[in-house]
PDB file of N, CA and C in Angstrom:
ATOM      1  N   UNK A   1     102.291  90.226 122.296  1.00  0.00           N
ATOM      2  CA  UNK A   1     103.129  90.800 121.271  1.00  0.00           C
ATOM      3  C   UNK A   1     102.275  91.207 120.073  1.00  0.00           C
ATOM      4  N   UNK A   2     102.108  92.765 119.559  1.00  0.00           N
ATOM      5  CA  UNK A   2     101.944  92.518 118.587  1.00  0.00           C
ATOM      6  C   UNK A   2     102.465  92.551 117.452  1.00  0.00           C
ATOM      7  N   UNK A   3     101.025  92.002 116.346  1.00  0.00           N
ATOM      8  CA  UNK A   3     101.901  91.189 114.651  1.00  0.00           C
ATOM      9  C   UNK A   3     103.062  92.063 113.935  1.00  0.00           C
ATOM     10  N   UNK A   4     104.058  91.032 113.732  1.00  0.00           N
ATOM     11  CA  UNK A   4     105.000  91.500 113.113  1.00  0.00           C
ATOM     12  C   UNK A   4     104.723  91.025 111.722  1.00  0.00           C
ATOM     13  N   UNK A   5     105.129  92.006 110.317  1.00  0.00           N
ATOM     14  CA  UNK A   5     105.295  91.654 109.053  1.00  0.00           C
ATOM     15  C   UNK A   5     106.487  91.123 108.906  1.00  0.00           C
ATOM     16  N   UNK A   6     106.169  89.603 108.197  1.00  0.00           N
ATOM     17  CA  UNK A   6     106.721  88.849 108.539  1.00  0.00           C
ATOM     18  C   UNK A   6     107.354  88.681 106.525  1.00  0.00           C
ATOM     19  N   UNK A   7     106.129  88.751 105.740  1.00  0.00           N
ATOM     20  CA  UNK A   7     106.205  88.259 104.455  1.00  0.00           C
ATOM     21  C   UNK A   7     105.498  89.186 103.604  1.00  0.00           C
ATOM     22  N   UNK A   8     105.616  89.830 102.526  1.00  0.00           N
ATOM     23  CA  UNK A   8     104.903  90.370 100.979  1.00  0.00           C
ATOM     24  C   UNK A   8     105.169  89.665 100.211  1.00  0.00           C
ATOM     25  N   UNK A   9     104.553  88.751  99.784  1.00  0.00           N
ATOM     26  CA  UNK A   9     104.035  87.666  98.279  1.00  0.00           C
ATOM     27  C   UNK A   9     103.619  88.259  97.542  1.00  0.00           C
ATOM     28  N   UNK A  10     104.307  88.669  96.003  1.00  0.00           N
ATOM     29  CA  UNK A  10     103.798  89.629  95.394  1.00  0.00           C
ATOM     30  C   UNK A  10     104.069  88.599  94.165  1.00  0.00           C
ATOM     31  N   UNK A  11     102.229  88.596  93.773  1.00  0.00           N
ATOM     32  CA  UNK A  11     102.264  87.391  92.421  1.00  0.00           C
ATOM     33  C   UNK A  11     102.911  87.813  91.305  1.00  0.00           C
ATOM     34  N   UNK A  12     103.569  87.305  90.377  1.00  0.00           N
ATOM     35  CA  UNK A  12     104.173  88.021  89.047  1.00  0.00           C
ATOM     36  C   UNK A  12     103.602  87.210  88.061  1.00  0.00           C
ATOM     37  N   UNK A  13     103.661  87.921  86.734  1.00  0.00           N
ATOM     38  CA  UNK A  13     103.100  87.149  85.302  1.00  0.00           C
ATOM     39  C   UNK A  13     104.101  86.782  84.954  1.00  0.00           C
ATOM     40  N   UNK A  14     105.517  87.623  85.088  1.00  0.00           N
ATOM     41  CA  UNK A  14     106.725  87.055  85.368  1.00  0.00           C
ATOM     42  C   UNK A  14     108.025  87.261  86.118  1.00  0.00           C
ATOM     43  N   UNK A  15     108.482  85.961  85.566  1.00  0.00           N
ATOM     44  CA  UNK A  15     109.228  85.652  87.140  1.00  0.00           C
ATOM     45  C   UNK A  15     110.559  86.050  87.076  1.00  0.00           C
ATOM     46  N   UNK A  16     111.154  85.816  85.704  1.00  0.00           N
ATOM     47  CA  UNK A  16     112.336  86.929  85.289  1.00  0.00           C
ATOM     48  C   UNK A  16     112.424  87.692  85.233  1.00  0.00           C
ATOM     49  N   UNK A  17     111.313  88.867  84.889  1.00  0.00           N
ATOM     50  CA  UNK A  17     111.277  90.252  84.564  1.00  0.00           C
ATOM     51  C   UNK A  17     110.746  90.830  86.267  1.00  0.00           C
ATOM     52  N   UNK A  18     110.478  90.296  86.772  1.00  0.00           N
ATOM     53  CA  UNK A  18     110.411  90.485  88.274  1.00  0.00           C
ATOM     54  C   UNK A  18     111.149  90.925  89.093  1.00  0.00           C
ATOM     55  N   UNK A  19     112.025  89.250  89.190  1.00  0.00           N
ATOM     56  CA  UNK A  19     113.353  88.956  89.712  1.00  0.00           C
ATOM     57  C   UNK A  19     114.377  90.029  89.312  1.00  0.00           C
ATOM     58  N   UNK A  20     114.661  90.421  87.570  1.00  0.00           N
ATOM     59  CA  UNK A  20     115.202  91.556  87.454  1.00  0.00           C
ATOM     60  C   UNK A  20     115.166  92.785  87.970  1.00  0.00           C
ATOM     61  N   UNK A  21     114.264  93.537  87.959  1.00  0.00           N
ATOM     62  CA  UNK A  21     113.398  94.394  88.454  1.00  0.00           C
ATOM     63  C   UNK A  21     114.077  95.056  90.098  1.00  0.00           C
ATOM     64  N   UNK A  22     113.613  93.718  90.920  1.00  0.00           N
ATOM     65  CA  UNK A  22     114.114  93.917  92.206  1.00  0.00           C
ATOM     66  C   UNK A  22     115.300  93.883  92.475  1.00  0.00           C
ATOM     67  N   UNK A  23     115.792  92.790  91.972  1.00  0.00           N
ATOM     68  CA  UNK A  23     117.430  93.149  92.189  1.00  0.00           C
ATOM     69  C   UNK A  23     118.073  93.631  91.313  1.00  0.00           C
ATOM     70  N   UNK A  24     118.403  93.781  89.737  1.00  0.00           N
ATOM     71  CA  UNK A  24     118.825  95.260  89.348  1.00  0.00           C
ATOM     72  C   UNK A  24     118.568  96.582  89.452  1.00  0.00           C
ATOM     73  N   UNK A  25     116.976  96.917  89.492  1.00  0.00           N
ATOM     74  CA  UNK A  25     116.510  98.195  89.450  1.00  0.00           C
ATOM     75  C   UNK A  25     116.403  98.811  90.746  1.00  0.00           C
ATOM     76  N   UNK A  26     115.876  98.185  91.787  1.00  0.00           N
ATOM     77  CA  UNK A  26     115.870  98.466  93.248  1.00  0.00           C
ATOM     78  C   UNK A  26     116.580  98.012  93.737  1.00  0.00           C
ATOM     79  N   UNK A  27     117.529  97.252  93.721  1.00  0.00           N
ATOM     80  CA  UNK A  27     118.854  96.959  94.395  1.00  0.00           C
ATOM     81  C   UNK A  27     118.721  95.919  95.584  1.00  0.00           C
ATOM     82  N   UNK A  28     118.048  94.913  95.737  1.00  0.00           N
ATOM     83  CA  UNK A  28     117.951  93.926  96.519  1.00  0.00           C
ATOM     84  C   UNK A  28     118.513  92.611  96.164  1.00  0.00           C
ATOM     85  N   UNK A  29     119.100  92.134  97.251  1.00  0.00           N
ATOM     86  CA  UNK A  29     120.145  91.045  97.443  1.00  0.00           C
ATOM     87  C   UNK A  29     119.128  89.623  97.167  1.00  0.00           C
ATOM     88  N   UNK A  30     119.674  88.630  95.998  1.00  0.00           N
ATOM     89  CA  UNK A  30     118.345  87.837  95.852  1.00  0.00           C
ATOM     90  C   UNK A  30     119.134  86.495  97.042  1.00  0.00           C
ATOM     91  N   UNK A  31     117.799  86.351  97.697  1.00  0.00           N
ATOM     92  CA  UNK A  31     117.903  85.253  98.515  1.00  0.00           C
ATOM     93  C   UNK A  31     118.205  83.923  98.202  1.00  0.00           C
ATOM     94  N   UNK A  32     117.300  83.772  96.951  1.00  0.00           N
ATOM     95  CA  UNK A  32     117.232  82.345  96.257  1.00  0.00           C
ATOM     96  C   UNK A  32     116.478  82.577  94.988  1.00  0.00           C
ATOM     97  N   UNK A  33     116.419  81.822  94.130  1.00  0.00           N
ATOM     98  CA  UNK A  33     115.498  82.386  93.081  1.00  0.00           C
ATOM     99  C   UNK A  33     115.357  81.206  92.386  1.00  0.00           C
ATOM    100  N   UNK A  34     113.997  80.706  91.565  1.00  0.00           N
ATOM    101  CA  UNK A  34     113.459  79.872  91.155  1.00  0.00           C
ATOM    102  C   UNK A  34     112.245  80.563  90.099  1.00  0.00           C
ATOM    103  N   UNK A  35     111.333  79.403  89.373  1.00  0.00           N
ATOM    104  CA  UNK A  35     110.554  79.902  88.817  1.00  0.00           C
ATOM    105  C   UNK A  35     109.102  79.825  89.585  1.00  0.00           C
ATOM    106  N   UNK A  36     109.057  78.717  90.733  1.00  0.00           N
ATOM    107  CA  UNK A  36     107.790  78.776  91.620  1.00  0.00           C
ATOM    108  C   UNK A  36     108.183  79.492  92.486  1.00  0.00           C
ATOM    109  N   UNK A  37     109.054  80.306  93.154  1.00  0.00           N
ATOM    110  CA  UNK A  37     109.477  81.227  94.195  1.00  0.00           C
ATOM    111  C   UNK A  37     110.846  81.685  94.422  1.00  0.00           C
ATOM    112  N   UNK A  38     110.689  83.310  93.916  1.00  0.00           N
ATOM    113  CA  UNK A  38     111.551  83.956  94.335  1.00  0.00           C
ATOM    114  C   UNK A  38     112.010  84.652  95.470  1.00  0.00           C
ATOM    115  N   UNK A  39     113.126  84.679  96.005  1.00  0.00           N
ATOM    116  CA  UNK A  39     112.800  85.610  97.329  1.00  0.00           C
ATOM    117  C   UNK A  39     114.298  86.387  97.892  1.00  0.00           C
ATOM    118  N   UNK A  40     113.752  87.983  98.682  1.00  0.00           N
ATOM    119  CA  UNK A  40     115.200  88.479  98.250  1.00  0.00           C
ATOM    120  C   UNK A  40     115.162  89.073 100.122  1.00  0.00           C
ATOM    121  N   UNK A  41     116.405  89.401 100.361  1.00  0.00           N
ATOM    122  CA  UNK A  41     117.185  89.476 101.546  1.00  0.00           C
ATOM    123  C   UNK A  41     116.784  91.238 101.649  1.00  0.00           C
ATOM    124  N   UNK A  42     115.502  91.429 102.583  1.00  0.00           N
ATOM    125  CA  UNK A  42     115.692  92.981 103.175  1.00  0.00           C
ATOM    126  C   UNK A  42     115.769  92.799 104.544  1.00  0.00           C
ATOM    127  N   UNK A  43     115.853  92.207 105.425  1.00  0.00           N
ATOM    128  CA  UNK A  43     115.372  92.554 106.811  1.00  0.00           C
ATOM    129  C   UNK A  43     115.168  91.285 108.020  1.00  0.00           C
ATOM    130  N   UNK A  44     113.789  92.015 108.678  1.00  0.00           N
ATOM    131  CA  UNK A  44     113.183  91.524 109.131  1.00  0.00           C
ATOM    132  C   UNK A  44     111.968  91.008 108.016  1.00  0.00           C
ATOM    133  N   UNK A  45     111.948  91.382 107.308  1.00  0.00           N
ATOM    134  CA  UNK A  45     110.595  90.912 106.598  1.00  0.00           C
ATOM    135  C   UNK A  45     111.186  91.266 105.107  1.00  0.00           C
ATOM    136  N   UNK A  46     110.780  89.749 104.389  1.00  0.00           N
ATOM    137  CA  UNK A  46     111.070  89.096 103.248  1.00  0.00           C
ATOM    138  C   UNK A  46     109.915  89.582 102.071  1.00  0.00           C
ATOM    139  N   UNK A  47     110.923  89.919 100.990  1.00  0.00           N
ATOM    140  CA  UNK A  47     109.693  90.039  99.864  1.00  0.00           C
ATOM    141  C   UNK A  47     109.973  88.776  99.316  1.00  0.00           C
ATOM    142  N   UNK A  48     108.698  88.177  98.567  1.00  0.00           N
ATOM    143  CA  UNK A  48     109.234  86.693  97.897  1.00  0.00           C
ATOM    144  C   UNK A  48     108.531  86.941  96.770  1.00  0.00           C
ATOM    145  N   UNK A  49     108.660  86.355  95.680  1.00  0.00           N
ATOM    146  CA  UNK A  49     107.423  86.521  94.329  1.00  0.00           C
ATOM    147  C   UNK A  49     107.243  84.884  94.024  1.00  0.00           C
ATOM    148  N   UNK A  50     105.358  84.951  93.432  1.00  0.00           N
ATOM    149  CA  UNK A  50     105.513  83.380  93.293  1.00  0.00           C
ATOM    150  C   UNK A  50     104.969  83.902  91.861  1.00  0.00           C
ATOM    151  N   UNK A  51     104.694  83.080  91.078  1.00  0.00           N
ATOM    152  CA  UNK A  51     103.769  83.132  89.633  1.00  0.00           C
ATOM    153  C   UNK A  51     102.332  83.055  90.199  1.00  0.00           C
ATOM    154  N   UNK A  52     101.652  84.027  89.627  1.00  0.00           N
ATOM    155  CA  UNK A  52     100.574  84.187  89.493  1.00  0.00           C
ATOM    156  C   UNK A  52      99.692  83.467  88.942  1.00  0.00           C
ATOM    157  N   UNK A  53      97.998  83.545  89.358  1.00  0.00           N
ATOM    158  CA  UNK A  53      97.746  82.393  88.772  1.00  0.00           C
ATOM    159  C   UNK A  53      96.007  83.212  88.930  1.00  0.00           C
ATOM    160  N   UNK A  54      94.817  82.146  88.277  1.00  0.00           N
ATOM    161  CA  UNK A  54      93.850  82.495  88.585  1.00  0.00           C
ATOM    162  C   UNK A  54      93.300  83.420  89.893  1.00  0.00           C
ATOM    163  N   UNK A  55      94.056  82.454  90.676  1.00  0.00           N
ATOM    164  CA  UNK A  55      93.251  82.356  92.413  1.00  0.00           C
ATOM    165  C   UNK A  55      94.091  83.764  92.928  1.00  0.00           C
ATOM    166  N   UNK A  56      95.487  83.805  92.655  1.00  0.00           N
ATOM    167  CA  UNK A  56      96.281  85.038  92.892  1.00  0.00           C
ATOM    168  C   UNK A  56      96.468  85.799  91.427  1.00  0.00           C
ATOM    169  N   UNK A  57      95.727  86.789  90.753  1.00  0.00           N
ATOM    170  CA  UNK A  57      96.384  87.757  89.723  1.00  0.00           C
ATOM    171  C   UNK A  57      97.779  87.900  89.991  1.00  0.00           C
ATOM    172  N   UNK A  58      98.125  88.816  88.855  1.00  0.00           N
ATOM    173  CA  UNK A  58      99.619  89.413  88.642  1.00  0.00           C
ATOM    174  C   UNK A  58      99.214  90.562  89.432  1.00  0.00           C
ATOM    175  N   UNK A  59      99.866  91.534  89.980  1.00  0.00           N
ATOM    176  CA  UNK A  59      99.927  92.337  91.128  1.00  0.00           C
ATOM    177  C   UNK A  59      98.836  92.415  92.315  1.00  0.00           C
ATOM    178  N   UNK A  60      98.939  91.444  92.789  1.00  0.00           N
ATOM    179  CA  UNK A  60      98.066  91.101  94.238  1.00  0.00           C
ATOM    180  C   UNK A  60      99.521  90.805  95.071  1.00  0.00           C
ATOM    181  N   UNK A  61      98.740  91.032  96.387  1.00  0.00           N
ATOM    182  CA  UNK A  61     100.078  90.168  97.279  1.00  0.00           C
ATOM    183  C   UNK A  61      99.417  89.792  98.502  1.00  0.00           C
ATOM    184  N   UNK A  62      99.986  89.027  99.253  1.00  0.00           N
ATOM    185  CA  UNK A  62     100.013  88.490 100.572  1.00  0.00           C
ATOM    186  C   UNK A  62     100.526  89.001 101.700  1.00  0.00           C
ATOM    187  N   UNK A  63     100.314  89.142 102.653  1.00  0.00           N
ATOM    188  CA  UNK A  63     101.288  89.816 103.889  1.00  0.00           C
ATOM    189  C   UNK A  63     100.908  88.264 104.853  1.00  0.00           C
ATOM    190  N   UNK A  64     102.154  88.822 104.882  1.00  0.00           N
ATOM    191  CA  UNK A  64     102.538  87.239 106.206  1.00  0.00           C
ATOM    192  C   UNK A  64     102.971  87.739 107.433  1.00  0.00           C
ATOM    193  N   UNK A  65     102.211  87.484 108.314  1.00  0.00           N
ATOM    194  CA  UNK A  65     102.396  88.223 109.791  1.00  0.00           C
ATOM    195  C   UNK A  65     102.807  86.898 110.822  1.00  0.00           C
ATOM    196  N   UNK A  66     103.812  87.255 111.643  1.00  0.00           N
ATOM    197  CA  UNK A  66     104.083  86.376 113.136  1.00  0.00           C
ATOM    198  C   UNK A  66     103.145  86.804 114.129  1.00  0.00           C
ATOM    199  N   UNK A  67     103.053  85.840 114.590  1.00  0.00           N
ATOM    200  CA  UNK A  67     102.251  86.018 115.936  1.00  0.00           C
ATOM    201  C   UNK A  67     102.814  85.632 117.308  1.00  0.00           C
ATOM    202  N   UNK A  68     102.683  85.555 118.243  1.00  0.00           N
ATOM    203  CA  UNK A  68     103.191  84.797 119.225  1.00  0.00           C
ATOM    204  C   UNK A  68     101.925  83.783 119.454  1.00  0.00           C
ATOM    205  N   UNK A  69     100.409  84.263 119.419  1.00  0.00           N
ATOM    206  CA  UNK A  69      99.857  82.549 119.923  1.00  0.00           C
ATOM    207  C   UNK A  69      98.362  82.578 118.735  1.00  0.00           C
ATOM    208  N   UNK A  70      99.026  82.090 117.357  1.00  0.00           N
ATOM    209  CA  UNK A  70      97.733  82.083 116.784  1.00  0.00           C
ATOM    210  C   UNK A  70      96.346  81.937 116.819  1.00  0.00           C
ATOM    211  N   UNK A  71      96.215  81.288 117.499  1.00  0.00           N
ATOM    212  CA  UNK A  71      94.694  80.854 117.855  1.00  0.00           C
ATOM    213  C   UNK A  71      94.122  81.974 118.899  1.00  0.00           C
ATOM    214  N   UNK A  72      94.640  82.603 119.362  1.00  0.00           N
ATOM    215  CA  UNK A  72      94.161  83.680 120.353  1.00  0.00           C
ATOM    216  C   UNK A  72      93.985  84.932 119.952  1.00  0.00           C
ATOM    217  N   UNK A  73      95.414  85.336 118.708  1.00  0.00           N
ATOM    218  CA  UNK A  73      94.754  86.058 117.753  1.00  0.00           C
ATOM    219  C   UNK A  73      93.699  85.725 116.888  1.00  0.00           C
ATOM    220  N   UNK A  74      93.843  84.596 116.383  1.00  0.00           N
ATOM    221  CA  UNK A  74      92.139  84.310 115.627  1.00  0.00           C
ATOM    222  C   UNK A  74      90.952  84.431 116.548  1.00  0.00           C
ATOM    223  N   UNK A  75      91.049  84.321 117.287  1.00  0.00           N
ATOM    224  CA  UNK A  75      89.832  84.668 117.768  1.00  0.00           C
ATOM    225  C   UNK A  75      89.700  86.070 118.347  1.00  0.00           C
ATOM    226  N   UNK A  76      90.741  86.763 119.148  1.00  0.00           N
ATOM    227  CA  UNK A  76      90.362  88.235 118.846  1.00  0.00           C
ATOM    228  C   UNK A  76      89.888  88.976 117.956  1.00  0.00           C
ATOM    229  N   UNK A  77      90.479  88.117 116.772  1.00  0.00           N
ATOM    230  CA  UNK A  77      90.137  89.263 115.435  1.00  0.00           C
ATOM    231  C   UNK A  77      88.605  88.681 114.888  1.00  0.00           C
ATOM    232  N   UNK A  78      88.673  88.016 115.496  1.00  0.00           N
ATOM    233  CA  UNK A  78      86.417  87.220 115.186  1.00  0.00           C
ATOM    234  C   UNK A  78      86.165  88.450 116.079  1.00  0.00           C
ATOM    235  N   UNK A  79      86.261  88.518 116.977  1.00  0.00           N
ATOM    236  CA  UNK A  79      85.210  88.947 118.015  1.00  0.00           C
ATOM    237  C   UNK A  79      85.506  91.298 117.630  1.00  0.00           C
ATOM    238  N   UNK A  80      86.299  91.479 116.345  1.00  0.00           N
ATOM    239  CA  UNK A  80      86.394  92.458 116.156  1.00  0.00           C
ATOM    240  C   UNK A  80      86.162  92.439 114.834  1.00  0.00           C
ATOM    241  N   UNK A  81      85.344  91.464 114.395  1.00  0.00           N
ATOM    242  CA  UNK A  81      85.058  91.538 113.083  1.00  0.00           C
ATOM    243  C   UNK A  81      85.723  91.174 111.765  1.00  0.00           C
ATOM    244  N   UNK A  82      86.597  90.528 111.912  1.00  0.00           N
ATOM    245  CA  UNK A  82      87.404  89.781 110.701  1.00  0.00           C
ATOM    246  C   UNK A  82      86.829  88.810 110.550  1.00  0.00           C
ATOM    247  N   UNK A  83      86.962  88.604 109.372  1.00  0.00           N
ATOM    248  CA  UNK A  83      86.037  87.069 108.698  1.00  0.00           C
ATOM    249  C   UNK A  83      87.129  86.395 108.349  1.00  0.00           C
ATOM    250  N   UNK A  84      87.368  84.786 108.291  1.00  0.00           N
ATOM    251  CA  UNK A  84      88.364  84.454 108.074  1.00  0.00           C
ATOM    252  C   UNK A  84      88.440  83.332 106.907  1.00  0.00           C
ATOM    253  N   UNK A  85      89.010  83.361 105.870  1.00  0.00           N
ATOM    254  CA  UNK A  85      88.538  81.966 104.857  1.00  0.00           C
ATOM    255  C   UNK A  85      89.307  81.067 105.486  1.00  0.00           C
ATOM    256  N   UNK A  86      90.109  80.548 106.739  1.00  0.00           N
ATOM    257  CA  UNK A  86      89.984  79.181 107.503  1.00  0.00           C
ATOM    258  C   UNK A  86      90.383  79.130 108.734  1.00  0.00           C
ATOM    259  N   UNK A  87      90.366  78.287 109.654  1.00  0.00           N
ATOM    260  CA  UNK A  87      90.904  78.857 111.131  1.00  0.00           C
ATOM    261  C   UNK A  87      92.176  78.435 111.051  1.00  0.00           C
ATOM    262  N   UNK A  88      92.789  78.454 112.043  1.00  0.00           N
ATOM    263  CA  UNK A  88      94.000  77.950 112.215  1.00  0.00           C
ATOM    264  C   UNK A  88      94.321  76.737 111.859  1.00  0.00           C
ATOM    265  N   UNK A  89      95.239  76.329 110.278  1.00  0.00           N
ATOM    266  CA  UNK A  89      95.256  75.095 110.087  1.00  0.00           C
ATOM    267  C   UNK A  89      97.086  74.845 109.660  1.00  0.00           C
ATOM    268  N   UNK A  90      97.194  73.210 110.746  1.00  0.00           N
ATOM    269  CA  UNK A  90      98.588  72.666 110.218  1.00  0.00           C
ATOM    270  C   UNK A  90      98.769  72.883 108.733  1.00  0.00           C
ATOM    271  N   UNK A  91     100.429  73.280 108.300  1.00  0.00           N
ATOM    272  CA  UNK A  91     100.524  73.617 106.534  1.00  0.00           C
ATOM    273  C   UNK A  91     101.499  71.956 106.965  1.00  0.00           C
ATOM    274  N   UNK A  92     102.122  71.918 105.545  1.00  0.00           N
ATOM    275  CA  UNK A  92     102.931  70.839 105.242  1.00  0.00           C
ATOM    276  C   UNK A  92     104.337  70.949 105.385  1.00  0.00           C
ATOM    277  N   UNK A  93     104.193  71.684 105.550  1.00  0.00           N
ATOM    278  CA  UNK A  93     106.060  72.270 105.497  1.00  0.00           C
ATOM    279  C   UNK A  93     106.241  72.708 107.244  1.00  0.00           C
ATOM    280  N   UNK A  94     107.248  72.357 107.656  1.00  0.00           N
ATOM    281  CA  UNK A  94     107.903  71.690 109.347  1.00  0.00           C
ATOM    282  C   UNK A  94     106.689  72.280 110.216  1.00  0.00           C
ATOM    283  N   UNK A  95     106.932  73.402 110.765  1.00  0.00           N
ATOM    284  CA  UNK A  95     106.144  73.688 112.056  1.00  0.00           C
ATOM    285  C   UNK A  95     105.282  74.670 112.252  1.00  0.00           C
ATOM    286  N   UNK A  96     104.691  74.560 110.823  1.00  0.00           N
ATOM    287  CA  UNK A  96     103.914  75.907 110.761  1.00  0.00           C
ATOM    288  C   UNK A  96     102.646  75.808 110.634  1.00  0.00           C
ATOM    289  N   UNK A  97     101.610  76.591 111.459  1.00  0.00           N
ATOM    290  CA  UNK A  97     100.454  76.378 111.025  1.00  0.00           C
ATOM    291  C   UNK A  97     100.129  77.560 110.551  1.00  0.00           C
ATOM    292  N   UNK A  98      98.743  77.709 110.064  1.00  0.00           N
ATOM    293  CA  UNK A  98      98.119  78.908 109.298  1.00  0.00           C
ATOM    294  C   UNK A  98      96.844  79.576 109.133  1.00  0.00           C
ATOM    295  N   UNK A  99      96.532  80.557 108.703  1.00  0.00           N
ATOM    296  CA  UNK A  99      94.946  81.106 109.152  1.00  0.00           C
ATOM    297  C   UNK A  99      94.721  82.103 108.197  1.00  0.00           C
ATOM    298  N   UNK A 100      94.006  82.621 107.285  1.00  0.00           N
ATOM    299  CA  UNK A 100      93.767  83.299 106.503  1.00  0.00           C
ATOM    300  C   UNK A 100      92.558  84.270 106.756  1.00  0.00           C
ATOM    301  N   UNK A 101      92.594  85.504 106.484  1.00  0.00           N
ATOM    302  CA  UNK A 101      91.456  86.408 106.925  1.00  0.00           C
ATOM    303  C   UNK A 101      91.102  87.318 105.868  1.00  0.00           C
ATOM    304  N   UNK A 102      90.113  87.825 105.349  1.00  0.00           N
ATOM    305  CA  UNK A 102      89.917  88.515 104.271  1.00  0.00           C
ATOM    306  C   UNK A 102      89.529  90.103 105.041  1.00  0.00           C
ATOM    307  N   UNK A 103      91.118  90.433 104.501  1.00  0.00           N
ATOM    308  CA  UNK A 103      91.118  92.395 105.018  1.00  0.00           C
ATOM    309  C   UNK A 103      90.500  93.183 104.149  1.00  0.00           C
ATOM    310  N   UNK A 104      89.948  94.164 104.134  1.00  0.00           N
ATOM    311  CA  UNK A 104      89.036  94.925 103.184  1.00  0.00           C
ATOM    312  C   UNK A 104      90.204  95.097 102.136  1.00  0.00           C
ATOM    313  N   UNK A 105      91.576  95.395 102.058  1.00  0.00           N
ATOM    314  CA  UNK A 105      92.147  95.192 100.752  1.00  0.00           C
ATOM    315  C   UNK A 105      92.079  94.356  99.745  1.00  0.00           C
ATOM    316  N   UNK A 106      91.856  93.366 100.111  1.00  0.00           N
ATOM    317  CA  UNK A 106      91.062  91.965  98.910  1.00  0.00           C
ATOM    318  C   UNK A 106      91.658  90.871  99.253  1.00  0.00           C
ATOM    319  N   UNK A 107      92.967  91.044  99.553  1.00  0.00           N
ATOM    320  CA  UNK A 107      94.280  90.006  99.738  1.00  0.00           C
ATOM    321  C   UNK A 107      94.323  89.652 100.559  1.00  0.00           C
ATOM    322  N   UNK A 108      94.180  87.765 100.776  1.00  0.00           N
ATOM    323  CA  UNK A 108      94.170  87.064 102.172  1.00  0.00           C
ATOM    324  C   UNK A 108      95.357  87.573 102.860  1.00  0.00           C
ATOM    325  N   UNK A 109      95.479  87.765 103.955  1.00  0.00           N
ATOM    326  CA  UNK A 109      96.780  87.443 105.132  1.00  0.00           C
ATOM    327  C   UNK A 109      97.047  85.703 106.078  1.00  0.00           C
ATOM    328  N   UNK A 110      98.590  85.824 106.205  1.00  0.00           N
ATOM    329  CA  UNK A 110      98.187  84.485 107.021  1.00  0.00           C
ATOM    330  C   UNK A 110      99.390  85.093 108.212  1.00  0.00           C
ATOM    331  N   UNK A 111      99.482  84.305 109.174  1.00  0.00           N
ATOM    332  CA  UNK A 111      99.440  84.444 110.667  1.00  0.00           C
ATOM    333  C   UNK A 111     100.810  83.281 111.212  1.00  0.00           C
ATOM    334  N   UNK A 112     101.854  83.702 111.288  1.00  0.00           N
ATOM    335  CA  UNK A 112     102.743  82.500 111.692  1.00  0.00           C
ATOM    336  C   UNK A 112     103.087  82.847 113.730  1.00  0.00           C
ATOM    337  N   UNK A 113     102.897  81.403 114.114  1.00  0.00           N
ATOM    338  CA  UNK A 113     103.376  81.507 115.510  1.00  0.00           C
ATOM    339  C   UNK A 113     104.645  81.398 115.688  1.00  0.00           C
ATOM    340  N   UNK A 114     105.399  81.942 116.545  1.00  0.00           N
ATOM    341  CA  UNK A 114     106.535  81.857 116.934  1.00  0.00           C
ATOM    342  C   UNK A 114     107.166  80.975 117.982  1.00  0.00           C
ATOM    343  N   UNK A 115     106.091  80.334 118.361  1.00  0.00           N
ATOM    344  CA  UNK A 115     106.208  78.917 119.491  1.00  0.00           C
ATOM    345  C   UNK A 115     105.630  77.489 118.384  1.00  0.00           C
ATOM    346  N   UNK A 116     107.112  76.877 118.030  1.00  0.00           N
ATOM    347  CA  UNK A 116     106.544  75.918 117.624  1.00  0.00           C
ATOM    348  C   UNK A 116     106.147  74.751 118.053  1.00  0.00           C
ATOM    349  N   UNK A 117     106.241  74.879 119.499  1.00  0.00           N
ATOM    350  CA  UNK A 117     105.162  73.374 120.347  1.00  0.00           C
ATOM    351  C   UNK A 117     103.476  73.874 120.502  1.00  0.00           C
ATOM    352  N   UNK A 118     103.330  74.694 119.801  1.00  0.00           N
ATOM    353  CA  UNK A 118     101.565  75.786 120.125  1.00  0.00           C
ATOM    354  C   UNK A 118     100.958  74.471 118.808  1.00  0.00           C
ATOM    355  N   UNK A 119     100.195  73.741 120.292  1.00  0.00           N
ATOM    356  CA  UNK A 119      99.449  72.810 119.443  1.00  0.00           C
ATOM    357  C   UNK A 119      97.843  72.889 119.111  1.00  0.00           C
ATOM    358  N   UNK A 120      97.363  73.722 118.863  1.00  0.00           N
ATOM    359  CA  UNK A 120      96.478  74.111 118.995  1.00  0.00           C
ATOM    360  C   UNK A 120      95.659  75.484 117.403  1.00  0.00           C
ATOM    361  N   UNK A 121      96.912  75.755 116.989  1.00  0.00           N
ATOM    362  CA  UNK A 121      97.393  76.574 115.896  1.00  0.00           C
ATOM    363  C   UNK A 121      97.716  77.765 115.418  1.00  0.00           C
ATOM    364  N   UNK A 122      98.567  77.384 114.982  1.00  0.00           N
ATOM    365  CA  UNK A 122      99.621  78.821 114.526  1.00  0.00           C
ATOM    366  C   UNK A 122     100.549  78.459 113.326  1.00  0.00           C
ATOM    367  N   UNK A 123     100.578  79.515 112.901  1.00  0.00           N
ATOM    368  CA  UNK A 123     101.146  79.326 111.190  1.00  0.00           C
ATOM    369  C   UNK A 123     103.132  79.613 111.622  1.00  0.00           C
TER     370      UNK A 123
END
């Protein structure tokens, strides 16, 4: 299968004037909303905003891709030249593992599996 966009993490300086933004000005349905993460209802694939910070500026973002067997994509994408800042690693939150790769756009990506008995790793 291939990667589906799964997530756009788009850092904000802020989180009200953001949150406004998307759902008054562009017209999106807010999912949930907070001040560590916002996130609004398009689809198949979720925009979310977190606060920005050193490590993430204010307009950077993330793309969050599904996979069906992470670790097999990580290593395809070695052997085609992606560098990755970590391999496939368990996150904290239920059944997800994760993998980060630095795309010539600047902005890490991470990698979610869609089999959550894949013990071996997948986000």
């Amino acid at each position: 299968m291939a990667p589906k966009l799964k997530y756009v993490i788009e850092y904000v300086a802020d989180m009200d004037r953001a949150v406004k933004f998307y759902r008054d000005v562009v017209g999106l349905p807010v999912k949930f909303e907070s001040p560590g993460w916002s996130e609004f209802t398009t689809g198949d694939t979720s925009l979310a905003l977190h606060p920005a910070s050193a490590k993430n500026p204010s307009g950077t973002y993330d793309l969050g891709f599904t996979v069906s067997d992470l670790q097999r994509f990580y290593e395809k994408m070695q052997t085609q030249g992606v560098k990755f800042t970590m391999p496939p690693t368990k996150q904290d939150f239920g059944e997800n593992w994760r993998s980060s790769w630095i795309p010539k756009a600047r902005t890490p990506a991470w990698a979610r599996n869609r089999n959550p008995n894949y013990s071996t790793g997948a986000m």
